[in-house]
C-alpha atoms as a PDB file:
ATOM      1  CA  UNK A   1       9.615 -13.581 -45.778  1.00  0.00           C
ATOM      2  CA  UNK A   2      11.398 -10.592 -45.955  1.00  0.00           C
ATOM      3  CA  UNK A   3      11.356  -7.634 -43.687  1.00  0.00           C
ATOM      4  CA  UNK A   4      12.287  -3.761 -45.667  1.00  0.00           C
ATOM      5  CA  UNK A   5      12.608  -1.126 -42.945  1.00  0.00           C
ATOM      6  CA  UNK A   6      13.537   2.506 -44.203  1.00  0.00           C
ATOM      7  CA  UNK A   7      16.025   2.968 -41.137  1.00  0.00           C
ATOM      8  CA  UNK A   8      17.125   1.243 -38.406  1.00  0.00           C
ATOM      9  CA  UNK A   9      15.164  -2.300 -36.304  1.00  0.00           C
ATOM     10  CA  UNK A  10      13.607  -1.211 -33.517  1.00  0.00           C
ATOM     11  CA  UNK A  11      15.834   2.041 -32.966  1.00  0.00           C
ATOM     12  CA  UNK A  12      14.565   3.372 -29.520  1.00  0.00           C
ATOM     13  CA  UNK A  13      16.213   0.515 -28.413  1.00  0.00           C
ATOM     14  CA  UNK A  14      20.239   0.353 -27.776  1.00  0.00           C
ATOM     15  CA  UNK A  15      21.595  -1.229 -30.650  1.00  0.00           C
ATOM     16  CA  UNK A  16      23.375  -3.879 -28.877  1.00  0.00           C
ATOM     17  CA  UNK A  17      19.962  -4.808 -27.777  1.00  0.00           C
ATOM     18  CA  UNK A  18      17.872  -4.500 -31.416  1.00  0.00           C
ATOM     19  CA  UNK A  19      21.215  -6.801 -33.395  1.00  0.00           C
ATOM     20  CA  UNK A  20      19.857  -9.770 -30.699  1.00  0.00           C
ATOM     21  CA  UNK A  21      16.412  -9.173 -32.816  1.00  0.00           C
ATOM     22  CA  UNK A  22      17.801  -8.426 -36.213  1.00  0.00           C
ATOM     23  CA  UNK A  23      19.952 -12.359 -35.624  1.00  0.00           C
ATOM     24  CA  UNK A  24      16.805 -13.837 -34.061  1.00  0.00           C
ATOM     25  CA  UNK A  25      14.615 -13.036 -37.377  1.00  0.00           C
ATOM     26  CA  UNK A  26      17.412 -14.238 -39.741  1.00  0.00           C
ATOM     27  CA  UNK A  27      17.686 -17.209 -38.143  1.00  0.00           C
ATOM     28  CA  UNK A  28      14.356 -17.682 -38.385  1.00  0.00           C
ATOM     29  CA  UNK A  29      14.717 -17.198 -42.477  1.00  0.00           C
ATOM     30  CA  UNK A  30      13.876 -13.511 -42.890  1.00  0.00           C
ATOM     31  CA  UNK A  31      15.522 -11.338 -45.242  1.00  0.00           C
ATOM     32  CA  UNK A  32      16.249  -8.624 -43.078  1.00  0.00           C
ATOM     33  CA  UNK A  33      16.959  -5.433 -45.389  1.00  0.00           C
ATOM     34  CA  UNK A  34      17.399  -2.412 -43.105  1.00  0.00           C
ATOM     35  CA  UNK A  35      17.831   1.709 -44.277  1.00  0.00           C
ATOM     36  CA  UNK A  36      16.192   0.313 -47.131  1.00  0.00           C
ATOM     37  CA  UNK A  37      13.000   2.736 -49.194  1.00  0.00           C
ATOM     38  CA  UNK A  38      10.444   1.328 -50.903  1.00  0.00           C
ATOM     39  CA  UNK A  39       9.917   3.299 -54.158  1.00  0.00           C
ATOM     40  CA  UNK A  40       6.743   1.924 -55.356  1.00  0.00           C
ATOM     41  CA  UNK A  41       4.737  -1.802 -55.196  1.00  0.00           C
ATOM     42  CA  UNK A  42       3.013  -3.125 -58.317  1.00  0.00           C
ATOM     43  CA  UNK A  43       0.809  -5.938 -58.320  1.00  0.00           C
ATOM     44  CA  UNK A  44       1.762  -8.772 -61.263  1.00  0.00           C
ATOM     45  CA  UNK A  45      -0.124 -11.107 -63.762  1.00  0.00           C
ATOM     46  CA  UNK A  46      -0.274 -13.830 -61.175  1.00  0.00           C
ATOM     47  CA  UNK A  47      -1.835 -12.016 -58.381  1.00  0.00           C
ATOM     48  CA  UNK A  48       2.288 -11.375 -56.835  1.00  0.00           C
ATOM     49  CA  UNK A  49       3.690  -8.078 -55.506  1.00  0.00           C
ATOM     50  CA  UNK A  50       6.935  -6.825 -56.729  1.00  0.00           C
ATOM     51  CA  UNK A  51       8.616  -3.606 -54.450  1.00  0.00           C
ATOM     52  CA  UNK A  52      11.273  -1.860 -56.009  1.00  0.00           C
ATOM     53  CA  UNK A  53      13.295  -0.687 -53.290  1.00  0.00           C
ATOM     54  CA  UNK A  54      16.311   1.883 -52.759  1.00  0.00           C
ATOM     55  CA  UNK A  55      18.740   0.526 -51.038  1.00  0.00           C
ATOM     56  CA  UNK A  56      22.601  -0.438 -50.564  1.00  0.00           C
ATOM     57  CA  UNK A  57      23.595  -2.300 -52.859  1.00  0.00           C
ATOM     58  CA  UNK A  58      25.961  -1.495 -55.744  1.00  0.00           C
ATOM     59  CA  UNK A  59      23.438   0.285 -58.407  1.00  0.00           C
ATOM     60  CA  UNK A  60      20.949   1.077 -55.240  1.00  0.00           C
ATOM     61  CA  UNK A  61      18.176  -0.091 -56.598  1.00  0.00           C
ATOM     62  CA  UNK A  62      16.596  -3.898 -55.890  1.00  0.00           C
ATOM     63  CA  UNK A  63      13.141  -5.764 -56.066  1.00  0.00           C
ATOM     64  CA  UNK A  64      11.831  -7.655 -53.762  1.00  0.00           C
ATOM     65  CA  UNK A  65       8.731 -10.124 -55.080  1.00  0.00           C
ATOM     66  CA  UNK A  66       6.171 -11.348 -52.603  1.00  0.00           C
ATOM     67  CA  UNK A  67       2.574 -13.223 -52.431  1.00  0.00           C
ATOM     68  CA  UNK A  68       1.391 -10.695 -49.756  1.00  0.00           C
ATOM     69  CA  UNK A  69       2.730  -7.467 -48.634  1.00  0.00           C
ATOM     70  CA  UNK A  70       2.041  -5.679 -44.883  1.00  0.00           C
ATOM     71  CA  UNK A  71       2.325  -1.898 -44.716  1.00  0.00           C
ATOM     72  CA  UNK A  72       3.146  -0.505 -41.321  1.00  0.00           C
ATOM     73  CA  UNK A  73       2.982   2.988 -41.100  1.00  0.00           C
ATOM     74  CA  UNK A  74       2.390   3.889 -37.431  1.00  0.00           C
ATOM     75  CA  UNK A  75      -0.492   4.620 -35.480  1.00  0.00           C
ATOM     76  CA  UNK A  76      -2.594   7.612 -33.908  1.00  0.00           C
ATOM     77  CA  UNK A  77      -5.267   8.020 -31.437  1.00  0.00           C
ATOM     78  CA  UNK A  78      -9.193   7.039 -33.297  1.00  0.00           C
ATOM     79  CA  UNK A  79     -10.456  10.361 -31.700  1.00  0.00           C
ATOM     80  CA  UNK A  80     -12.537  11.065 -34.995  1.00  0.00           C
ATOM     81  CA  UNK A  81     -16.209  10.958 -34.451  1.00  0.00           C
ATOM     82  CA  UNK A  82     -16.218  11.437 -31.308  1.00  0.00           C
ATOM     83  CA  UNK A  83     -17.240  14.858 -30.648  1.00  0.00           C
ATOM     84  CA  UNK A  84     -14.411  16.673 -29.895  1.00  0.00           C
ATOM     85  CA  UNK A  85     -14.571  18.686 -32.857  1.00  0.00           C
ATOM     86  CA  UNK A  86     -17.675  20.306 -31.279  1.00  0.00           C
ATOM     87  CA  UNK A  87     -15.614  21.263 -28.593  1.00  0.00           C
ATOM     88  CA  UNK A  88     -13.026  23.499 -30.563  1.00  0.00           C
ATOM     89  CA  UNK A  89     -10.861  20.350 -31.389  1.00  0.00           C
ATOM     90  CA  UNK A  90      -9.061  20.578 -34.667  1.00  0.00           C
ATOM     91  CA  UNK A  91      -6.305  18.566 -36.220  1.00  0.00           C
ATOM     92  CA  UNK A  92      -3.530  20.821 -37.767  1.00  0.00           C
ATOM     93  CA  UNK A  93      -2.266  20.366 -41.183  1.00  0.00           C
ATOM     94  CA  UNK A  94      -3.416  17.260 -41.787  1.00  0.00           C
ATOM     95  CA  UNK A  95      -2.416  15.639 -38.809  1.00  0.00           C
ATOM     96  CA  UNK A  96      -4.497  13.315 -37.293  1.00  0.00           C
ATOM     97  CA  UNK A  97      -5.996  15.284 -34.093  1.00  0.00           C
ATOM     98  CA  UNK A  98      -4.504  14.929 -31.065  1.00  0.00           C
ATOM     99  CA  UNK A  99      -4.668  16.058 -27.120  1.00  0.00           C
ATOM    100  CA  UNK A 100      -2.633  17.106 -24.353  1.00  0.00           C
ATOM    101  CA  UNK A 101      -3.546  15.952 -21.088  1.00  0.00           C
ATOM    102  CA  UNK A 102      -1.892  17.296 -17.572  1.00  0.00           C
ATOM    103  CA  UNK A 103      -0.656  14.891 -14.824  1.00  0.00           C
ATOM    104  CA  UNK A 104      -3.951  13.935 -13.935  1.00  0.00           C
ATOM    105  CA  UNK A 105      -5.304  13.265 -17.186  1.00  0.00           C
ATOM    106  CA  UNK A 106      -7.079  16.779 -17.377  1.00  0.00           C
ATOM    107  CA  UNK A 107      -7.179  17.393 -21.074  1.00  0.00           C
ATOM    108  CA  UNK A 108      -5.783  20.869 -21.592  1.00  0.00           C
ATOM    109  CA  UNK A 109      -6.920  23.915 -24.171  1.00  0.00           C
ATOM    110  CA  UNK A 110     -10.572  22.963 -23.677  1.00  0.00           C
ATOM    111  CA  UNK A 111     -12.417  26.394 -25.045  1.00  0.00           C
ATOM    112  CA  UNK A 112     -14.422  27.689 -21.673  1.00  0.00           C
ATOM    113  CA  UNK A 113     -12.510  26.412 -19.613  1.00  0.00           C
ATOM    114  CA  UNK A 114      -9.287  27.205 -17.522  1.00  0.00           C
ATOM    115  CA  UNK A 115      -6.259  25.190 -17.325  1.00  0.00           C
ATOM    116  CA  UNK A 116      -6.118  24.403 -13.572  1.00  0.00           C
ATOM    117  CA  UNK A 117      -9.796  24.038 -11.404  1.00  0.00           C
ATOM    118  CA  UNK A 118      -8.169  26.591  -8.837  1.00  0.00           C
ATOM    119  CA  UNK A 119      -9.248  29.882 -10.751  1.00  0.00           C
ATOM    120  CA  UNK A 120     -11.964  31.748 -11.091  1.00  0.00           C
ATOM    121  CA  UNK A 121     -14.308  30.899 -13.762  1.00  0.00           C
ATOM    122  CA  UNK A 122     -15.073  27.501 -15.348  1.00  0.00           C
ATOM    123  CA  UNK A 123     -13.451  24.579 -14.042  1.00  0.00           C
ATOM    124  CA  UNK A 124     -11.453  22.107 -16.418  1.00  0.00           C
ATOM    125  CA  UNK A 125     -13.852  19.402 -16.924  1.00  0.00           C
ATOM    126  CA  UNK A 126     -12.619  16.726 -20.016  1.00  0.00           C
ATOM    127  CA  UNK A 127     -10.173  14.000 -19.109  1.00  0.00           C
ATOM    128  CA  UNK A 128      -8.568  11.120 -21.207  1.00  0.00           C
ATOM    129  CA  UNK A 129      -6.201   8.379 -20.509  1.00  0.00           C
ATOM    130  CA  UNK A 130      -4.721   5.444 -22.642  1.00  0.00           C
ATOM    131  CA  UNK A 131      -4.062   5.813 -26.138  1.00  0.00           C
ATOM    132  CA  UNK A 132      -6.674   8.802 -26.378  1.00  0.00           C
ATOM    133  CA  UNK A 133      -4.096  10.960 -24.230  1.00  0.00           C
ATOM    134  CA  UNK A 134      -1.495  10.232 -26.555  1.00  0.00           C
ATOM    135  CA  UNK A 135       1.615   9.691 -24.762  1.00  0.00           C
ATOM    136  CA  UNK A 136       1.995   5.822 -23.946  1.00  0.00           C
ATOM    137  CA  UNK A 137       0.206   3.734 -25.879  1.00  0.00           C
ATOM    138  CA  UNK A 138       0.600   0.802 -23.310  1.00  0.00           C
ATOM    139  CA  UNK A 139      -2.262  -1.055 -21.796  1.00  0.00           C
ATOM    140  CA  UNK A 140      -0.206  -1.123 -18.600  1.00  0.00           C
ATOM    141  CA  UNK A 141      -0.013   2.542 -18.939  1.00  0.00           C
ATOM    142  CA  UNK A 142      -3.577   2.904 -19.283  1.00  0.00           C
ATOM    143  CA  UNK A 143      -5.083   1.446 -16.260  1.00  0.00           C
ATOM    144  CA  UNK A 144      -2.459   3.096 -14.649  1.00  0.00           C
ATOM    145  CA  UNK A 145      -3.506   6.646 -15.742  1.00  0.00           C
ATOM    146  CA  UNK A 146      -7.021   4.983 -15.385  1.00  0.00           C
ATOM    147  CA  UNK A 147      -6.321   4.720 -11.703  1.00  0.00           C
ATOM    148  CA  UNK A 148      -4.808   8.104 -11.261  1.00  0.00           C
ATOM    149  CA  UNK A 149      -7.035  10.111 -12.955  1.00  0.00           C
ATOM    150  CA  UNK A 150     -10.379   8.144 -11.510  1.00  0.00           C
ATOM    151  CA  UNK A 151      -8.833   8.914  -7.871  1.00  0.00           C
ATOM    152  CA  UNK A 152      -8.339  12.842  -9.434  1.00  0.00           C
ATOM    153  CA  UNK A 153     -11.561  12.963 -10.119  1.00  0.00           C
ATOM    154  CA  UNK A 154     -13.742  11.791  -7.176  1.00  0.00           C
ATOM    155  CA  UNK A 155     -10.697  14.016  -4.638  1.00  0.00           C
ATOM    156  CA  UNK A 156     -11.712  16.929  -6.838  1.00  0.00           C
ATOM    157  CA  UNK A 157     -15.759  16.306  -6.271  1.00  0.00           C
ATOM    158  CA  UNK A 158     -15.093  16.028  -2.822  1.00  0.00           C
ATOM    159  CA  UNK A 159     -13.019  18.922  -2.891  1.00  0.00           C
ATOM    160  CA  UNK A 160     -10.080  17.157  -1.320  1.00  0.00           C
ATOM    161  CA  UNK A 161      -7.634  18.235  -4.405  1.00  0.00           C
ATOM    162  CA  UNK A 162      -6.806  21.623  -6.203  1.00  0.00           C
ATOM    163  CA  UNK A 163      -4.420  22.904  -8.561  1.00  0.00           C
ATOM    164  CA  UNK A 164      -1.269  20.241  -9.522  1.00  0.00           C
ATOM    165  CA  UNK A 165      -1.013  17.010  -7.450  1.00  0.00           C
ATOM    166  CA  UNK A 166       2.528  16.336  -6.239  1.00  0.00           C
ATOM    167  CA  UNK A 167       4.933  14.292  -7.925  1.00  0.00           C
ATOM    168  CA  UNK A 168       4.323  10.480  -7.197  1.00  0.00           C
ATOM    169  CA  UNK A 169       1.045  11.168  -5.091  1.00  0.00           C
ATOM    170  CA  UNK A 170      -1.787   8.477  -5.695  1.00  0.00           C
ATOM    171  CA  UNK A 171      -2.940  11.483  -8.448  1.00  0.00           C
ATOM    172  CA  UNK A 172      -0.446  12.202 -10.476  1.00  0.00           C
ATOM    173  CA  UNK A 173       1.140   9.803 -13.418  1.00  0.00           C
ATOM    174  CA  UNK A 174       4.151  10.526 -12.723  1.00  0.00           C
ATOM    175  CA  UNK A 175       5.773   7.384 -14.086  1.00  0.00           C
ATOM    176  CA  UNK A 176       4.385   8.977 -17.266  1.00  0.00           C
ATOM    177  CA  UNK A 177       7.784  10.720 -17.711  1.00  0.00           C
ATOM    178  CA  UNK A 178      10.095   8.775 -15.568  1.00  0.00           C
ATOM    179  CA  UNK A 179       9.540   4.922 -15.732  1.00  0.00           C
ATOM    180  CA  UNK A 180       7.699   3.328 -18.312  1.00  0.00           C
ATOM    181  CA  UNK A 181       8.131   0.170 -18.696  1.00  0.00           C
ATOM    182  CA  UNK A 182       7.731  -1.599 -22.408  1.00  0.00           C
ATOM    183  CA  UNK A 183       8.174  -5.228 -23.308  1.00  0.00           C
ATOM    184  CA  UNK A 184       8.710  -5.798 -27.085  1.00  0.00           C
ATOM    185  CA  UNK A 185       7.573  -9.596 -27.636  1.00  0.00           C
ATOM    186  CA  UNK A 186      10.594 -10.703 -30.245  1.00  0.00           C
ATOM    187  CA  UNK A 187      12.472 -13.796 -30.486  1.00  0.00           C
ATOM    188  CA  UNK A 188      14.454 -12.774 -27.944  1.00  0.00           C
ATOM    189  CA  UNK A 189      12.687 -10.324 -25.890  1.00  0.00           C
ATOM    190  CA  UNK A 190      13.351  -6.657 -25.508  1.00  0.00           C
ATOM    191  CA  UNK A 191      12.476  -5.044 -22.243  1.00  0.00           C
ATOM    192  CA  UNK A 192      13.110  -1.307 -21.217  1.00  0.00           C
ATOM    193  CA  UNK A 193      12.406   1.034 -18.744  1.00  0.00           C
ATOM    194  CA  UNK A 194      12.613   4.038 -17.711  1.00  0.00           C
ATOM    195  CA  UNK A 195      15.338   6.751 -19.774  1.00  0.00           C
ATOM    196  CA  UNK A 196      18.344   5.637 -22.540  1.00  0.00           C
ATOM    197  CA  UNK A 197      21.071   7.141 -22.713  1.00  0.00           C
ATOM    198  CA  UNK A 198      20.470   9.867 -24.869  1.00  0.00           C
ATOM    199  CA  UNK A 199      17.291  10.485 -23.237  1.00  0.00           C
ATOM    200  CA  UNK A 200      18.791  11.206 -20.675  1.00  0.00           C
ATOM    201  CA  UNK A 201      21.395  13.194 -21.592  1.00  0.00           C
ATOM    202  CA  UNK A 202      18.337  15.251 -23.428  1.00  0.00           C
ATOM    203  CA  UNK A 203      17.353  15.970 -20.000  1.00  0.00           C
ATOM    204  CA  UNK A 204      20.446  17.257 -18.210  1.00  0.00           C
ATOM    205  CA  UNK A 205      21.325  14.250 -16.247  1.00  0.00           C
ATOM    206  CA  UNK A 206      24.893  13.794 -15.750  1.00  0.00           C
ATOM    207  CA  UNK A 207      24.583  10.043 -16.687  1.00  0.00           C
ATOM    208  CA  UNK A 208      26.990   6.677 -17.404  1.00  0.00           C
ATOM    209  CA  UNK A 209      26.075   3.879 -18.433  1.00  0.00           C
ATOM    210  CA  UNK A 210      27.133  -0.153 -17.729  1.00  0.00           C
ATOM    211  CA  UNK A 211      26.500  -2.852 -20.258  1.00  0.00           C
ATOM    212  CA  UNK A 212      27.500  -6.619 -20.648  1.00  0.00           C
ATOM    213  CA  UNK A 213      26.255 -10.187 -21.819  1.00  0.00           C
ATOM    214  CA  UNK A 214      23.534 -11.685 -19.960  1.00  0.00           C
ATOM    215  CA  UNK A 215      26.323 -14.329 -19.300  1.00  0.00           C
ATOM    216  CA  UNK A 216      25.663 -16.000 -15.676  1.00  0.00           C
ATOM    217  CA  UNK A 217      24.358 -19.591 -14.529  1.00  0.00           C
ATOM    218  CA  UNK A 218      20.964 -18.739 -14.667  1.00  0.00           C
ATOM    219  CA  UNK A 219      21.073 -17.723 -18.279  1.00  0.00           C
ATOM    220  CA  UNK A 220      22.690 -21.808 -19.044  1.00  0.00           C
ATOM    221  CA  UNK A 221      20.014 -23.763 -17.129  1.00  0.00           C
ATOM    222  CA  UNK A 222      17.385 -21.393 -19.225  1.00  0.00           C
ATOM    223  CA  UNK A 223      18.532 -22.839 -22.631  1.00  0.00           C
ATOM    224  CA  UNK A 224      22.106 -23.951 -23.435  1.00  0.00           C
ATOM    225  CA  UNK A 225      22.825 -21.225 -26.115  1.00  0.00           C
ATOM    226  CA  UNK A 226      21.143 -18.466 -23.929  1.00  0.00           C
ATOM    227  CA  UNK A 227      22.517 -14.942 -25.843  1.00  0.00           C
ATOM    228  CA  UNK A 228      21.307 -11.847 -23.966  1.00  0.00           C
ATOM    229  CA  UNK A 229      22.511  -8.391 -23.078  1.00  0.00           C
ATOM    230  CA  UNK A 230      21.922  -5.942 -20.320  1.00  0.00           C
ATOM    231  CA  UNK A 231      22.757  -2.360 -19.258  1.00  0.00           C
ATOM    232  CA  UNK A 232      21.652  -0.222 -16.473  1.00  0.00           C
ATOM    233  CA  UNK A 233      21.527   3.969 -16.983  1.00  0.00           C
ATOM    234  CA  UNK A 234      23.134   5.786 -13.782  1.00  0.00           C
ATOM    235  CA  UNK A 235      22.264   9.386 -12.586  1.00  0.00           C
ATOM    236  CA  UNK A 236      26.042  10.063 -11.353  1.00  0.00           C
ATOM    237  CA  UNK A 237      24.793  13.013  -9.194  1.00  0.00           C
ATOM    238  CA  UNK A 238      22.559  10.884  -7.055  1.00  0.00           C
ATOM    239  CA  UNK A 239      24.108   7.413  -8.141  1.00  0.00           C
ATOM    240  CA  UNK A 240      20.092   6.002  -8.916  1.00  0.00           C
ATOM    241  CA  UNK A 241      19.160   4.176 -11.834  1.00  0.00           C
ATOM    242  CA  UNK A 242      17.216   6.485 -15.006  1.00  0.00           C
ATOM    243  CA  UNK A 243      16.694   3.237 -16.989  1.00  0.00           C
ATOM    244  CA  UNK A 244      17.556  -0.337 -17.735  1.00  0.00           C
ATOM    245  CA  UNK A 245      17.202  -2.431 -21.217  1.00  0.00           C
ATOM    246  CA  UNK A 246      17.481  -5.888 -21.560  1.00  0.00           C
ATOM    247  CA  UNK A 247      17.625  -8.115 -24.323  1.00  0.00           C
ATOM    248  CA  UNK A 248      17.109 -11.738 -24.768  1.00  0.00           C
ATOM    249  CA  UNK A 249      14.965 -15.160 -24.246  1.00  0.00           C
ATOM    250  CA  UNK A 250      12.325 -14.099 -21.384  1.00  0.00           C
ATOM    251  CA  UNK A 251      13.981 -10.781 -19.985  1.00  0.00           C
ATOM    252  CA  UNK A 252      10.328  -9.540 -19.999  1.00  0.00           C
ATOM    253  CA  UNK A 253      10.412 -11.001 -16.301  1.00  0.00           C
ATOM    254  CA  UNK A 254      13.529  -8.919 -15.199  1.00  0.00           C
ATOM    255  CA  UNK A 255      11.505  -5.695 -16.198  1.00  0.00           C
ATOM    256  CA  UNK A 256       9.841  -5.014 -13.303  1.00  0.00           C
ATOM    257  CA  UNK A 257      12.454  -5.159 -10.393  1.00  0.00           C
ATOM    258  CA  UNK A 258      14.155  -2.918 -12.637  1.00  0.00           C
ATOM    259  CA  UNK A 259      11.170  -0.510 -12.454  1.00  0.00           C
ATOM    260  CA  UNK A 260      10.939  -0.837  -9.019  1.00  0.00           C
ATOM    261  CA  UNK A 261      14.373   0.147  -8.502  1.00  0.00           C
ATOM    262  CA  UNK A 262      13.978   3.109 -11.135  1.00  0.00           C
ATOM    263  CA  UNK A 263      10.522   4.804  -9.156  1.00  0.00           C
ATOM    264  CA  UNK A 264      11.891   4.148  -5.828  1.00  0.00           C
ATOM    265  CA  UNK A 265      15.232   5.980  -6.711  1.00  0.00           C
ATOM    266  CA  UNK A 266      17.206   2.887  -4.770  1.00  0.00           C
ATOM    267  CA  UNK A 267      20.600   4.036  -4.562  1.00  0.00           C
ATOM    268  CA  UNK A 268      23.251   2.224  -5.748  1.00  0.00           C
ATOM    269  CA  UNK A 269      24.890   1.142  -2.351  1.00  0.00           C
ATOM    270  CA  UNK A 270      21.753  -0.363  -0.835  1.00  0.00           C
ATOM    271  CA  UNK A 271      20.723  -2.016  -4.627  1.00  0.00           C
ATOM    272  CA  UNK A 272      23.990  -4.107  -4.047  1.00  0.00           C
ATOM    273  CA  UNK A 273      22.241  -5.342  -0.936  1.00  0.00           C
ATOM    274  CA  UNK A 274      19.320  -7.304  -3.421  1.00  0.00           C
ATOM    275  CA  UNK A 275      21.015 -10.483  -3.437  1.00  0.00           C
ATOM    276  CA  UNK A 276      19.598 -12.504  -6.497  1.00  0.00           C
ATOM    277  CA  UNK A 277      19.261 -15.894  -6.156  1.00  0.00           C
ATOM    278  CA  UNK A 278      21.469 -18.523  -7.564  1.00  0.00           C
ATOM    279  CA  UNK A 279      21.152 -19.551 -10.211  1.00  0.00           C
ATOM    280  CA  UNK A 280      18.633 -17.420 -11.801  1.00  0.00           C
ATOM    281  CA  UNK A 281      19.170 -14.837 -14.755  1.00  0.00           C
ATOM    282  CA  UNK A 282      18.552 -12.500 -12.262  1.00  0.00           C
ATOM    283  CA  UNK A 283      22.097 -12.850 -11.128  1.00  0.00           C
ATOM    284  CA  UNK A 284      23.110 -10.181 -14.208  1.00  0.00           C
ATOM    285  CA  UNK A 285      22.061  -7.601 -11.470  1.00  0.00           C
ATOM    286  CA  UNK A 286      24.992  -8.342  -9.487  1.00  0.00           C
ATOM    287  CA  UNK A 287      27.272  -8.891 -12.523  1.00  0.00           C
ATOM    288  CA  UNK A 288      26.186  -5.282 -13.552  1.00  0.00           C
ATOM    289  CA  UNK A 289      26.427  -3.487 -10.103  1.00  0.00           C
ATOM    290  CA  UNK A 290      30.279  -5.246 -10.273  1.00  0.00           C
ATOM    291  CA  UNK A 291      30.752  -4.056 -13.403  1.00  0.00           C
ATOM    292  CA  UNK A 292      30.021  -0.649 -12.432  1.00  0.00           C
ATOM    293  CA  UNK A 293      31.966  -1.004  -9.467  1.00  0.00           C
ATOM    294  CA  UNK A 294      30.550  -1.996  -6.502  1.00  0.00           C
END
């Protein structure tokens, strides 16, 4: 099998974290071949495909022949056929159409209606959550919005809400833009939440960062050649986490304290005071918060 990716594995990702993948797939047997093009696919005599790729090697140019090939181009909201185009909806130059939904799920630029239910005239009326609102596709994401916007909804009927929820209120999907949390199911696992790095850096945090090996005794009774890596993303003005990542054999289940600690803004000094049990992999929480300092 062999695996041709025109940039980068899994690049949203630290790169300490997506190498654990890239070594997990060759030692599986596949012919990892990363910033690599594919020029063109022809189908043979014998019913085989043969890619001719641009790539890094000397001349730049390579083949690659294989019994099946798997195209993975991305994916969009199926909002076609739906109706929306009766509503004013129209995708722009080609692109497939999309929508923009407030924190409530209230999908805005509706022709007739207003943007908020507070002014005068028509009140704001289409909603959409999941992967029809187009910002997480993550069916943990969904039912959350699901929630949100259902609870929006009936306090609106009952006139009990108006205008813009606040932040982190039982009607707002707020995690939306602060802590998502994403599990990538690789050999090992990748699990993220919340902002990297350079996300938040985008957003005018004055942030640092603390990274290591997921190196402690929990990680040896898991499996004796247990390779994993870990890093935490610190707002330095209010010394909170913005995000974590970790990488390796079942970090999925270290994901959610991690989110916990990210929505409740836990500062630093009383996080030191979650004592993780010994010996767990959970004890890479303390090794980090040491690492950092405490």
């Amino acid at each position: 099998m062999t695996l041709v990716a025109r940039s980068s594995l899994l690049g949203t990702f630290p790169a300490e974290a997506s190498k654990l993948v890239v070594a997990g797939l060759r030692a599986d047997g596949v012919a990892v071949r990363l910033n690599t093009s594919t020029e063109s696919v022809r189908e043979n005599d014998d019913g085989t495909f043969t890619l001719a790729l641009q790539d890094q090697t000397p001349d730049g140019r390579s083949t690659v022949t294989a019994d099946k090939v798997l195209v993975s181009t991305g994916r969009h909201p199926a909002l076609e056929g739906l109706g929306l185009e009766s509503l004013g909806f129209e995708a722009q130059d080609g692109q497939p159409l999309t929508l923009t939904t407030d924190c409530t799920g209230l999908v805005q630029g509706v022709p007739g209606t207003l943007d908020t239910p507070d002014e005068e005239g028509e009140d704001p009326w289409l909603y959409a959550v999941g992967d029809a609102a187009g910002s997480n596709f993550f069916t943990h994401q969904g039912k959350y919005e699901a929630r949100a916007t259902g609870d929006a909804i009936a306090a609106r009927a009952k006139g009990e809400l108006s205008g813009t929820p606040a932040a982190w209120s039982r009607y707002a999907q707020t995690a939306n833009q602060h802590a998502v949390p994403n599990v990538v199911f690789t050999d090992p696992e990748l699990a993220a939440v919340g902002r990297s790095v350079e996300q938040a850096k985008r957003d005018g945090y004055n942030v640092s960062s603390v990274e290591l090996p997921i190196q402690v005794s929990g990680s040896s009774l898991h499996s004796e050649h247990y390779e994993g890596w870990a890093q935490l993303v610190v707002d330095e003005d209010r010394r909170v986490l913005l995000g974590a990542t970790f990488a390796g054999p079942d970090v999925g289940e270290l994901l959610h304290a991690a989110t916990i600690a990210v929505v409740g803004e836990v500062p630093l000094e009383r996080l030191w005071h979650a004592v993780p049990s010994f010996p767990t992999v959970s004890e890479v929480w303390l090794r980090l918060l040491e690492k950092y300092g405490l």
